[in-house]
Each structure stands twice: as C-alpha cells, then as structure tokens.
PDB file of N, CA and C in Angstrom:
ATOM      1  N   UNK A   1     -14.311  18.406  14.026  1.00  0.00           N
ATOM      2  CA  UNK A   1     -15.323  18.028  14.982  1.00  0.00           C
ATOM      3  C   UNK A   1     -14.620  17.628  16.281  1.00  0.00           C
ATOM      4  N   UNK A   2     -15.479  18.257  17.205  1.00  0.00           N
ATOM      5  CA  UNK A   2     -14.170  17.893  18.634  1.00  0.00           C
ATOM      6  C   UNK A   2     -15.586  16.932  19.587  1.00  0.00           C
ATOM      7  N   UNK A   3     -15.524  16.124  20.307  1.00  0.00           N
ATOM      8  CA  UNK A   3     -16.340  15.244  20.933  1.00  0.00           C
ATOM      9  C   UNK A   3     -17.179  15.733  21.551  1.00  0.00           C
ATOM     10  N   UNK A   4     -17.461  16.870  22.332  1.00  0.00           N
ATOM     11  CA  UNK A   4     -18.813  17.332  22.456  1.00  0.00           C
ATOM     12  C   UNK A   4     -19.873  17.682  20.898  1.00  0.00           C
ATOM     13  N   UNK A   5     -18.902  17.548  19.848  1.00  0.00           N
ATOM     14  CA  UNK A   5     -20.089  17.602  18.477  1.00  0.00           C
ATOM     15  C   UNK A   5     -20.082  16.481  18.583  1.00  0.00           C
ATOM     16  N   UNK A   6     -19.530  15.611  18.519  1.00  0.00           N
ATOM     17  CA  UNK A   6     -19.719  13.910  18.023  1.00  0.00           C
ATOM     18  C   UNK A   6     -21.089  13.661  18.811  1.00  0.00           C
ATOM     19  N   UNK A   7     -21.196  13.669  20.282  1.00  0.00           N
ATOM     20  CA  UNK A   7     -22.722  13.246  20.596  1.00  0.00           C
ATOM     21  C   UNK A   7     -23.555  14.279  19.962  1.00  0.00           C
ATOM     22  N   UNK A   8     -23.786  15.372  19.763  1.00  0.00           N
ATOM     23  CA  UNK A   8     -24.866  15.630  19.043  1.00  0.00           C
ATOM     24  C   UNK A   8     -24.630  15.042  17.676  1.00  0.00           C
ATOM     25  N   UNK A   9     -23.952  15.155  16.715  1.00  0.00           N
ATOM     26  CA  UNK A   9     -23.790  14.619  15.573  1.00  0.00           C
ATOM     27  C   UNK A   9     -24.555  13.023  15.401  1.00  0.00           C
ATOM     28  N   UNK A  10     -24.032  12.208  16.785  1.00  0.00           N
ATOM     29  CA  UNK A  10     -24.999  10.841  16.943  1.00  0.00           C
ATOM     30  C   UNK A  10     -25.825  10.843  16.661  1.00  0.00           C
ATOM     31  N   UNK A  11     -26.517  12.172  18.005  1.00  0.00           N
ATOM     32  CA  UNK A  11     -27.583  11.780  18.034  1.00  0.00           C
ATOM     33  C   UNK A  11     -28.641  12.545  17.215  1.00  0.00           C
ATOM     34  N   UNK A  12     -28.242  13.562  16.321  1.00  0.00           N
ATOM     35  CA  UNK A  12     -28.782  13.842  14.794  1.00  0.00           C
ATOM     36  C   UNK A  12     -28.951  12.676  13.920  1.00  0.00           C
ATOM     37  N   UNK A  13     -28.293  11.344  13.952  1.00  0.00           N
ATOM     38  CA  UNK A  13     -28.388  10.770  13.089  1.00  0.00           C
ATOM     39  C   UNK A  13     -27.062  11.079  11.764  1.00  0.00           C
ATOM     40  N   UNK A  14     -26.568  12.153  12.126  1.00  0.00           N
ATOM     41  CA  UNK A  14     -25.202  12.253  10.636  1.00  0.00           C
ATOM     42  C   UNK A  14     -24.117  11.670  10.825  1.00  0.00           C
ATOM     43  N   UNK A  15     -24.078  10.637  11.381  1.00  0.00           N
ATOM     44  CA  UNK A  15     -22.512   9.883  11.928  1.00  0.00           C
ATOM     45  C   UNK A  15     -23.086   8.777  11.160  1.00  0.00           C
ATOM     46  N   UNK A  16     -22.306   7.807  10.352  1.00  0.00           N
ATOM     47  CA  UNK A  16     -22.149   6.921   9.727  1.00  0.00           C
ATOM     48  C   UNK A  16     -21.794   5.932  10.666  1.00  0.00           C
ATOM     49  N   UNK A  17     -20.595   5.956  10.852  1.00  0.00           N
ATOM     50  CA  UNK A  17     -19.468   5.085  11.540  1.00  0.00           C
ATOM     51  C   UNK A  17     -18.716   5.378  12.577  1.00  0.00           C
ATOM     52  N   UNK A  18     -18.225   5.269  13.808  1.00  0.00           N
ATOM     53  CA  UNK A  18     -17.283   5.781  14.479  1.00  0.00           C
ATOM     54  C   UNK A  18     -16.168   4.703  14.734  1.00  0.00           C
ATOM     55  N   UNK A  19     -14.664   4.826  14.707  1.00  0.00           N
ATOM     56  CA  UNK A  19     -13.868   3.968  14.982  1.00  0.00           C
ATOM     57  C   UNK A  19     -13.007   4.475  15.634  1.00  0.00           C
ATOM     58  N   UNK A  20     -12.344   3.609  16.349  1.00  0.00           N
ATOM     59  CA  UNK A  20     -10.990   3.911  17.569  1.00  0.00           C
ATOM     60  C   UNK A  20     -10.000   3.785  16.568  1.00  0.00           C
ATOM     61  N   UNK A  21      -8.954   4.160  16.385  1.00  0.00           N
ATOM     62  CA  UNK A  21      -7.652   3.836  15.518  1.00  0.00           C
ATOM     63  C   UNK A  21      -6.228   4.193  16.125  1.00  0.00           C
ATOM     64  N   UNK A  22      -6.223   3.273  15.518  1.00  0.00           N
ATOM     65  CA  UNK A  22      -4.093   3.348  16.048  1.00  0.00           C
ATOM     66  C   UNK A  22      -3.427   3.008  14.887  1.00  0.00           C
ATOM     67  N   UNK A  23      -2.174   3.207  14.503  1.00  0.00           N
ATOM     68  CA  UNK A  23      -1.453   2.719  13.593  1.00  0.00           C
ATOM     69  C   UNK A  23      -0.468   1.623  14.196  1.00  0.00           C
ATOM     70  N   UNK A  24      -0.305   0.862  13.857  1.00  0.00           N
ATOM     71  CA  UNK A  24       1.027  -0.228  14.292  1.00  0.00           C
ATOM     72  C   UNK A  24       1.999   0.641  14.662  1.00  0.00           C
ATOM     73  N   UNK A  25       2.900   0.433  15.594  1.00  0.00           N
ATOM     74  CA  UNK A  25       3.979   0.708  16.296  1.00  0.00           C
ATOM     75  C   UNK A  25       4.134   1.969  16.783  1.00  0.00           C
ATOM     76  N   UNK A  26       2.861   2.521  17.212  1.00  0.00           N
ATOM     77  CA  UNK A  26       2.775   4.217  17.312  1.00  0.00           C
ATOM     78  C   UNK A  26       1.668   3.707  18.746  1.00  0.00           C
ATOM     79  N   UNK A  27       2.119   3.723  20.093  1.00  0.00           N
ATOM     80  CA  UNK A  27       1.462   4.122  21.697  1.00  0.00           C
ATOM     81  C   UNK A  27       0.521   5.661  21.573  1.00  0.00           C
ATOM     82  N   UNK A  28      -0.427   5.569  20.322  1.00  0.00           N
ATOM     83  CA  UNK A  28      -1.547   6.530  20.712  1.00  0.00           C
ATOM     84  C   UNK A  28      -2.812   6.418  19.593  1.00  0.00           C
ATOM     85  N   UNK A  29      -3.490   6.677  20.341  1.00  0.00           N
ATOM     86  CA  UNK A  29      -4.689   6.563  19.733  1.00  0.00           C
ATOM     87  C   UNK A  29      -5.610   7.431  19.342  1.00  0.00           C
ATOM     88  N   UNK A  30      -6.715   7.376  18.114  1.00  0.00           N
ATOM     89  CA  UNK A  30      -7.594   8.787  18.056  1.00  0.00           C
ATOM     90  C   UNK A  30      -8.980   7.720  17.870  1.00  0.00           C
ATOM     91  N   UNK A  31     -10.156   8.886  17.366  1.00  0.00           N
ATOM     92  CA  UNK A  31     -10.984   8.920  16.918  1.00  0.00           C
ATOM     93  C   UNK A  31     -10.976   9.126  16.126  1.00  0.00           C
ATOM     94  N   UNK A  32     -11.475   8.209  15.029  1.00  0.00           N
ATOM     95  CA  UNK A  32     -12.015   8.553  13.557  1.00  0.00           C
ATOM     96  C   UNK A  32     -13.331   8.334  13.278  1.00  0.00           C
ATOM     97  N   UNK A  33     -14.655   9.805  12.536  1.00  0.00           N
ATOM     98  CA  UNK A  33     -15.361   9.835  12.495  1.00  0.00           C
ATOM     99  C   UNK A  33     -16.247   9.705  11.172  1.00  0.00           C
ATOM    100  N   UNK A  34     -16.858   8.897  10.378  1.00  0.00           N
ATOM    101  CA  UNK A  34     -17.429   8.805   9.579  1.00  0.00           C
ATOM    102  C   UNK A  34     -18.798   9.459   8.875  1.00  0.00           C
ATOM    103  N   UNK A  35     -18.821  10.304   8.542  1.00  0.00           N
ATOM    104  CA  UNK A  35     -20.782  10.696   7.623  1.00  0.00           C
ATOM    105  C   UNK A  35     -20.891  10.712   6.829  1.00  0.00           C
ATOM    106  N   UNK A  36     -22.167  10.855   6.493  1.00  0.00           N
ATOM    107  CA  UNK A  36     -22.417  10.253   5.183  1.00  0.00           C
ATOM    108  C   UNK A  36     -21.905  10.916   3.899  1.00  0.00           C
ATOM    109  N   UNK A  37     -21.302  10.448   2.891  1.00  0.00           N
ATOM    110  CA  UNK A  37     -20.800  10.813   1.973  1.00  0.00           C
ATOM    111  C   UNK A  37     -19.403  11.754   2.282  1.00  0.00           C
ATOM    112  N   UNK A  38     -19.196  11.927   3.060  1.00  0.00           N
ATOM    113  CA  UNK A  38     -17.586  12.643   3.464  1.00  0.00           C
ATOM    114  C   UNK A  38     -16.575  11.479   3.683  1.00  0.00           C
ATOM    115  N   UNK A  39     -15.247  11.961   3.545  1.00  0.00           N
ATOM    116  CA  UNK A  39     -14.122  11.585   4.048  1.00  0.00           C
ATOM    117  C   UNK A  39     -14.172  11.361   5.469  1.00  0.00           C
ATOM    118  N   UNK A  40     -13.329  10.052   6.134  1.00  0.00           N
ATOM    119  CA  UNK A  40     -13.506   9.954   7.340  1.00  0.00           C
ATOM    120  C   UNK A  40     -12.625  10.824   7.814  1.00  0.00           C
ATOM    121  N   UNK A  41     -12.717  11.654   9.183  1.00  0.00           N
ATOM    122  CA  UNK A  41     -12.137  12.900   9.604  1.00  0.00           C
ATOM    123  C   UNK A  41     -11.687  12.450  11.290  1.00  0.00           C
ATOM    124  N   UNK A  42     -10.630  12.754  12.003  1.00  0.00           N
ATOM    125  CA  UNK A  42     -10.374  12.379  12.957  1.00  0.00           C
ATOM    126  C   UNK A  42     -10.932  13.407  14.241  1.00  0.00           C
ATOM    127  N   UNK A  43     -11.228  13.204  15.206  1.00  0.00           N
ATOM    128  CA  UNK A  43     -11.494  14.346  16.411  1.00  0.00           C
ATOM    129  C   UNK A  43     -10.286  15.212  16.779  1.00  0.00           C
ATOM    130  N   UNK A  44     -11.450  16.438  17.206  1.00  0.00           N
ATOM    131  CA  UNK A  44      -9.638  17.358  17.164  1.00  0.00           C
ATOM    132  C   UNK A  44     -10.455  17.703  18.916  1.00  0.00           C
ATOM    133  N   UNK A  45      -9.206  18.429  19.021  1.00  0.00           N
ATOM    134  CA  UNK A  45      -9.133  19.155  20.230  1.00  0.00           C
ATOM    135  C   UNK A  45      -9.640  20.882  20.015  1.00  0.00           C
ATOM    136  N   UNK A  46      -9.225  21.412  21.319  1.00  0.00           N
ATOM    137  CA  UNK A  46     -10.067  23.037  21.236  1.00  0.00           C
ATOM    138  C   UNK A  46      -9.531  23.785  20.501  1.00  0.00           C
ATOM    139  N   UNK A  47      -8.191  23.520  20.648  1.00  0.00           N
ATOM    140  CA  UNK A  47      -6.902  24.174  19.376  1.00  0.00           C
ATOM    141  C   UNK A  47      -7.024  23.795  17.526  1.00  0.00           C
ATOM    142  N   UNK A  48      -8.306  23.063  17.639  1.00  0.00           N
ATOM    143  CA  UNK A  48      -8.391  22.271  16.339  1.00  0.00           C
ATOM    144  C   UNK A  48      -6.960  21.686  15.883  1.00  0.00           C
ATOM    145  N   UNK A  49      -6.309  20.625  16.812  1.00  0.00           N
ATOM    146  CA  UNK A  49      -5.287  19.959  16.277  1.00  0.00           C
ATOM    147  C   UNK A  49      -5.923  18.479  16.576  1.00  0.00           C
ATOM    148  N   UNK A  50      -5.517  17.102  15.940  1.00  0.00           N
ATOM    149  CA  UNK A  50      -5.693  16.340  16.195  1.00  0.00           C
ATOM    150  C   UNK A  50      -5.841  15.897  18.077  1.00  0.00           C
ATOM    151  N   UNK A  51      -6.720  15.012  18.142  1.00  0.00           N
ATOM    152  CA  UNK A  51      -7.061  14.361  19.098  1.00  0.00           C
ATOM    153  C   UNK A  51      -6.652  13.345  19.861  1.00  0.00           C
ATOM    154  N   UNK A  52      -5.523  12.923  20.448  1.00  0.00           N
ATOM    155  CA  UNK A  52      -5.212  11.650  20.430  1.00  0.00           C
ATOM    156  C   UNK A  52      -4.800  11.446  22.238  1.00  0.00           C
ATOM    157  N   UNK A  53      -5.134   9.860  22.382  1.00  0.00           N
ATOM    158  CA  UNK A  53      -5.108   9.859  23.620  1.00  0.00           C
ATOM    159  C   UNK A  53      -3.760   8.862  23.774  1.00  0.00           C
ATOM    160  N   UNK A  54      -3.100   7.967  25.074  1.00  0.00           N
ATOM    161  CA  UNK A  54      -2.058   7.147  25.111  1.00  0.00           C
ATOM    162  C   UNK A  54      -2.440   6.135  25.318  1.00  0.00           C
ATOM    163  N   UNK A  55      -3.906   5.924  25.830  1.00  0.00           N
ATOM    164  CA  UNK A  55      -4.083   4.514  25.674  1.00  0.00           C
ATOM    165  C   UNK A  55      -5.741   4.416  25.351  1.00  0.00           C
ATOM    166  N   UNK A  56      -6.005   3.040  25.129  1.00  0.00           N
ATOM    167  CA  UNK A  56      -7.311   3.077  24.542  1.00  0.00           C
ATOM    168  C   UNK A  56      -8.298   2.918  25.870  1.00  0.00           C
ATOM    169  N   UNK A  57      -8.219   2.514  27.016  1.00  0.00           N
ATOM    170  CA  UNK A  57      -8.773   3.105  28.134  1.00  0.00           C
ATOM    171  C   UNK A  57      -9.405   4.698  28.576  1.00  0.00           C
ATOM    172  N   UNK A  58      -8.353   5.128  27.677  1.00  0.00           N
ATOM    173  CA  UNK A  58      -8.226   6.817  27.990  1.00  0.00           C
ATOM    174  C   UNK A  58      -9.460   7.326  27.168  1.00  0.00           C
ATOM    175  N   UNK A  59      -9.501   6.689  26.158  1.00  0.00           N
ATOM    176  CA  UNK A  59     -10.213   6.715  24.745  1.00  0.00           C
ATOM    177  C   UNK A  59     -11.676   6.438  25.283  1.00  0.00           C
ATOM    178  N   UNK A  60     -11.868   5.311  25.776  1.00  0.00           N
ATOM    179  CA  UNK A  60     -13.391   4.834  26.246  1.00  0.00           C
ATOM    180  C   UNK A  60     -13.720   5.455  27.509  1.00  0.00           C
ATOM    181  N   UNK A  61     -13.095   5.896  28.255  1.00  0.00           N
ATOM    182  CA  UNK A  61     -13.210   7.022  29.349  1.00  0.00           C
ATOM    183  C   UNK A  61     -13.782   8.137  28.963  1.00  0.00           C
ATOM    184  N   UNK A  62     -13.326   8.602  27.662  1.00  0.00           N
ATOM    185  CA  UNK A  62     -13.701  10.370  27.182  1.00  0.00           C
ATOM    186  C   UNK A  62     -14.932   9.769  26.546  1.00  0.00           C
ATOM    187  N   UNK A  63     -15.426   8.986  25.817  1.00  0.00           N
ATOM    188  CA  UNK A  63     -16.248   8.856  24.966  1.00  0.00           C
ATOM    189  C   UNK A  63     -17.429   8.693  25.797  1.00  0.00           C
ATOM    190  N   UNK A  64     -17.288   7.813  26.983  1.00  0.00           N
ATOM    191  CA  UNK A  64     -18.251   7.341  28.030  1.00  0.00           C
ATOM    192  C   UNK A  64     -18.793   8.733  28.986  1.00  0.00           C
ATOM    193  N   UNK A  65     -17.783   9.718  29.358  1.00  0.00           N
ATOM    194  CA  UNK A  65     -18.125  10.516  29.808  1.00  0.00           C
ATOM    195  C   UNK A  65     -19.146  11.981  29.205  1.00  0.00           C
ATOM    196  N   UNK A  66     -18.955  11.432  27.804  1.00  0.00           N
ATOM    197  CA  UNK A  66     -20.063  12.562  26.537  1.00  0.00           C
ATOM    198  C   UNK A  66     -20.921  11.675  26.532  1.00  0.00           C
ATOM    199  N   UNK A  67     -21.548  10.165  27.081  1.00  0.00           N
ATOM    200  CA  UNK A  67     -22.484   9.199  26.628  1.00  0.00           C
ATOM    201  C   UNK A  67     -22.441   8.365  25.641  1.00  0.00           C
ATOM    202  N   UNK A  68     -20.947   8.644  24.902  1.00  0.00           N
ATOM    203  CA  UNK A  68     -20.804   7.999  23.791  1.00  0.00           C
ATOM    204  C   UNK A  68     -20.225   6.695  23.890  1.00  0.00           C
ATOM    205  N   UNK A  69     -21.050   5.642  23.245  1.00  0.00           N
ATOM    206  CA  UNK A  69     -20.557   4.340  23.506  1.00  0.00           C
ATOM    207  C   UNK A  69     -19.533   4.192  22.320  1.00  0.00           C
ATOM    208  N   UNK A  70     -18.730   3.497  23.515  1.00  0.00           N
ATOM    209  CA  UNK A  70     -17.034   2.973  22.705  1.00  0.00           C
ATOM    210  C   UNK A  70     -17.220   2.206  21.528  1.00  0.00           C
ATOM    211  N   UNK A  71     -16.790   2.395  20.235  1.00  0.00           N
ATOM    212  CA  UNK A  71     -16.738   1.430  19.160  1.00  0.00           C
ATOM    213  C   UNK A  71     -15.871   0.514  19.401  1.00  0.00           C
ATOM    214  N   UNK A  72     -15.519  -0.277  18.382  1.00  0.00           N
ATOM    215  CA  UNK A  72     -14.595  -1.266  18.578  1.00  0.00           C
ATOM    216  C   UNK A  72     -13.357  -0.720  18.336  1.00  0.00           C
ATOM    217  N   UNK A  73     -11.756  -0.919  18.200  1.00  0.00           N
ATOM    218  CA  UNK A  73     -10.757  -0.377  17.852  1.00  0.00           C
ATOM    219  C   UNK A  73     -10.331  -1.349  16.461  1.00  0.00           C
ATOM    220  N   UNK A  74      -9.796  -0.116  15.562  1.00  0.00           N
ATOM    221  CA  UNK A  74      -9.380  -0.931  14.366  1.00  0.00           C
ATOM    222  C   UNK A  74      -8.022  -0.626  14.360  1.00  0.00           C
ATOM    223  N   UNK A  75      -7.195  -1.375  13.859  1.00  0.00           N
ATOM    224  CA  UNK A  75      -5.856  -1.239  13.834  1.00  0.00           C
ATOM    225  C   UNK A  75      -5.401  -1.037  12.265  1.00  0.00           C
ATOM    226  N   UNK A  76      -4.643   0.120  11.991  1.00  0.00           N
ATOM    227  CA  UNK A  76      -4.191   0.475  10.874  1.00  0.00           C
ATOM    228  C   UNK A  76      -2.221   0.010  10.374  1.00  0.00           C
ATOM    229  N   UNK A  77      -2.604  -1.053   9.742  1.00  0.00           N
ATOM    230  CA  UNK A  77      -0.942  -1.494   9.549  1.00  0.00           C
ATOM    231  C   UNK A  77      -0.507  -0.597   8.408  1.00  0.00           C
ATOM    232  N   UNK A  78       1.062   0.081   8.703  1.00  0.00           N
ATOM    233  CA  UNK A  78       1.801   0.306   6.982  1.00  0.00           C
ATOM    234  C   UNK A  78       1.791  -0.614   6.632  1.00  0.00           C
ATOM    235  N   UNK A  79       2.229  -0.520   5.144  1.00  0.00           N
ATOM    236  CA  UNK A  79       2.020  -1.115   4.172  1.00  0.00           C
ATOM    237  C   UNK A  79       3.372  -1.661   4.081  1.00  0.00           C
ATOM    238  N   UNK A  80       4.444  -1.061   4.564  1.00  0.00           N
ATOM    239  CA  UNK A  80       5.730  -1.728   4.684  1.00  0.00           C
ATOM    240  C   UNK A  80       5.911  -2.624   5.567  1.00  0.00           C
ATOM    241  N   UNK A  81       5.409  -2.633   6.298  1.00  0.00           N
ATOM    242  CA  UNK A  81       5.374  -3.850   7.604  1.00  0.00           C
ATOM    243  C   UNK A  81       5.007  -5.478   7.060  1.00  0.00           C
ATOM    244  N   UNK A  82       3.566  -4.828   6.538  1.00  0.00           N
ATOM    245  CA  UNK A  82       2.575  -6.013   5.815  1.00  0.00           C
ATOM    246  C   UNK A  82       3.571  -6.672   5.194  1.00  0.00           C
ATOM    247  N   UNK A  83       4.544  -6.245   4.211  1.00  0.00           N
ATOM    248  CA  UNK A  83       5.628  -6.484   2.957  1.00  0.00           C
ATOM    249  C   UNK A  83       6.593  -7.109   3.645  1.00  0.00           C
ATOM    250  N   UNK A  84       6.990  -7.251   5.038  1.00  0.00           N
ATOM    251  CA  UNK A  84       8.227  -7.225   6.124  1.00  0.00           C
ATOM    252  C   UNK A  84       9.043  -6.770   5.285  1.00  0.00           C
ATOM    253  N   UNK A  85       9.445  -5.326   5.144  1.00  0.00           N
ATOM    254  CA  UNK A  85      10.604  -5.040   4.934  1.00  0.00           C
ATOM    255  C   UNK A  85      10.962  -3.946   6.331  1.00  0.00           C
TER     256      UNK A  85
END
C-alpha cells in the first residue's frame, strides 16, 4: 500500500490503526499500517520498496499533504538494548 491508498483505505473505513515507527538507533522513519485481521504492513513507495522518511517532520508533511492526519509515533526498541547488552 503506498499513501495515496492509505487515504482511500481511511476513508473506506479498512484501516484499523495507523502508526509512525522508528526503531532505536536507526535516523528514519516509516509508516506502519494496520486492517482488520491482517498483519501490520509498512508503506511502500512506487518501486514497491519500503517507505521511509529521515525525519518525523518529513513524515507529517507527506501524510498532511494526502489529508491524512499524523498518528502518534511509536518507538520500537531491540530486544538487546532493553537487556543492555
């Protein structure tokens, strides 16, 4: 799904959830998209490769410019970090 589907997808009603995501210690960010009963799936680009922007400004810029209001951002820690090793 590349962000011109995401607003129709909204506004069908088949979007569950939408979240901003980053992983700890990684300067980029995507979209991750939620519906119902699927796996959450990230936004791709025209090349169908992942989606990702460098900052989360960049992120609420693209989303704002399809009408899509910005979710909140969730932050994804490894699991090795959590552990401090």
């Amino acid at each position: 799904m590349n962000i011109k589907q995401l607003g129709a997808a909204l506004e069908s009603g088949e979007v569950v959830d939408v979240n901003i995501i980053t992983h700890s210690g990684l300067n980029r960010y995507a979209v991750q998209v939620v519906m119902g009963g699927a796996e959450p799936r990230t936004l791709v680009d025209n090349r169908r490769q992942p989606r990702f922007w460098s900052s989360l400004a960049q992120v609420q810029a693209s989303l704002r410019r399809h009408r899509i209001a910005p979710p909140a951002l969730r932050v994804i820690v490894a699991q090795d970090e959590v552990i401090g090793r």
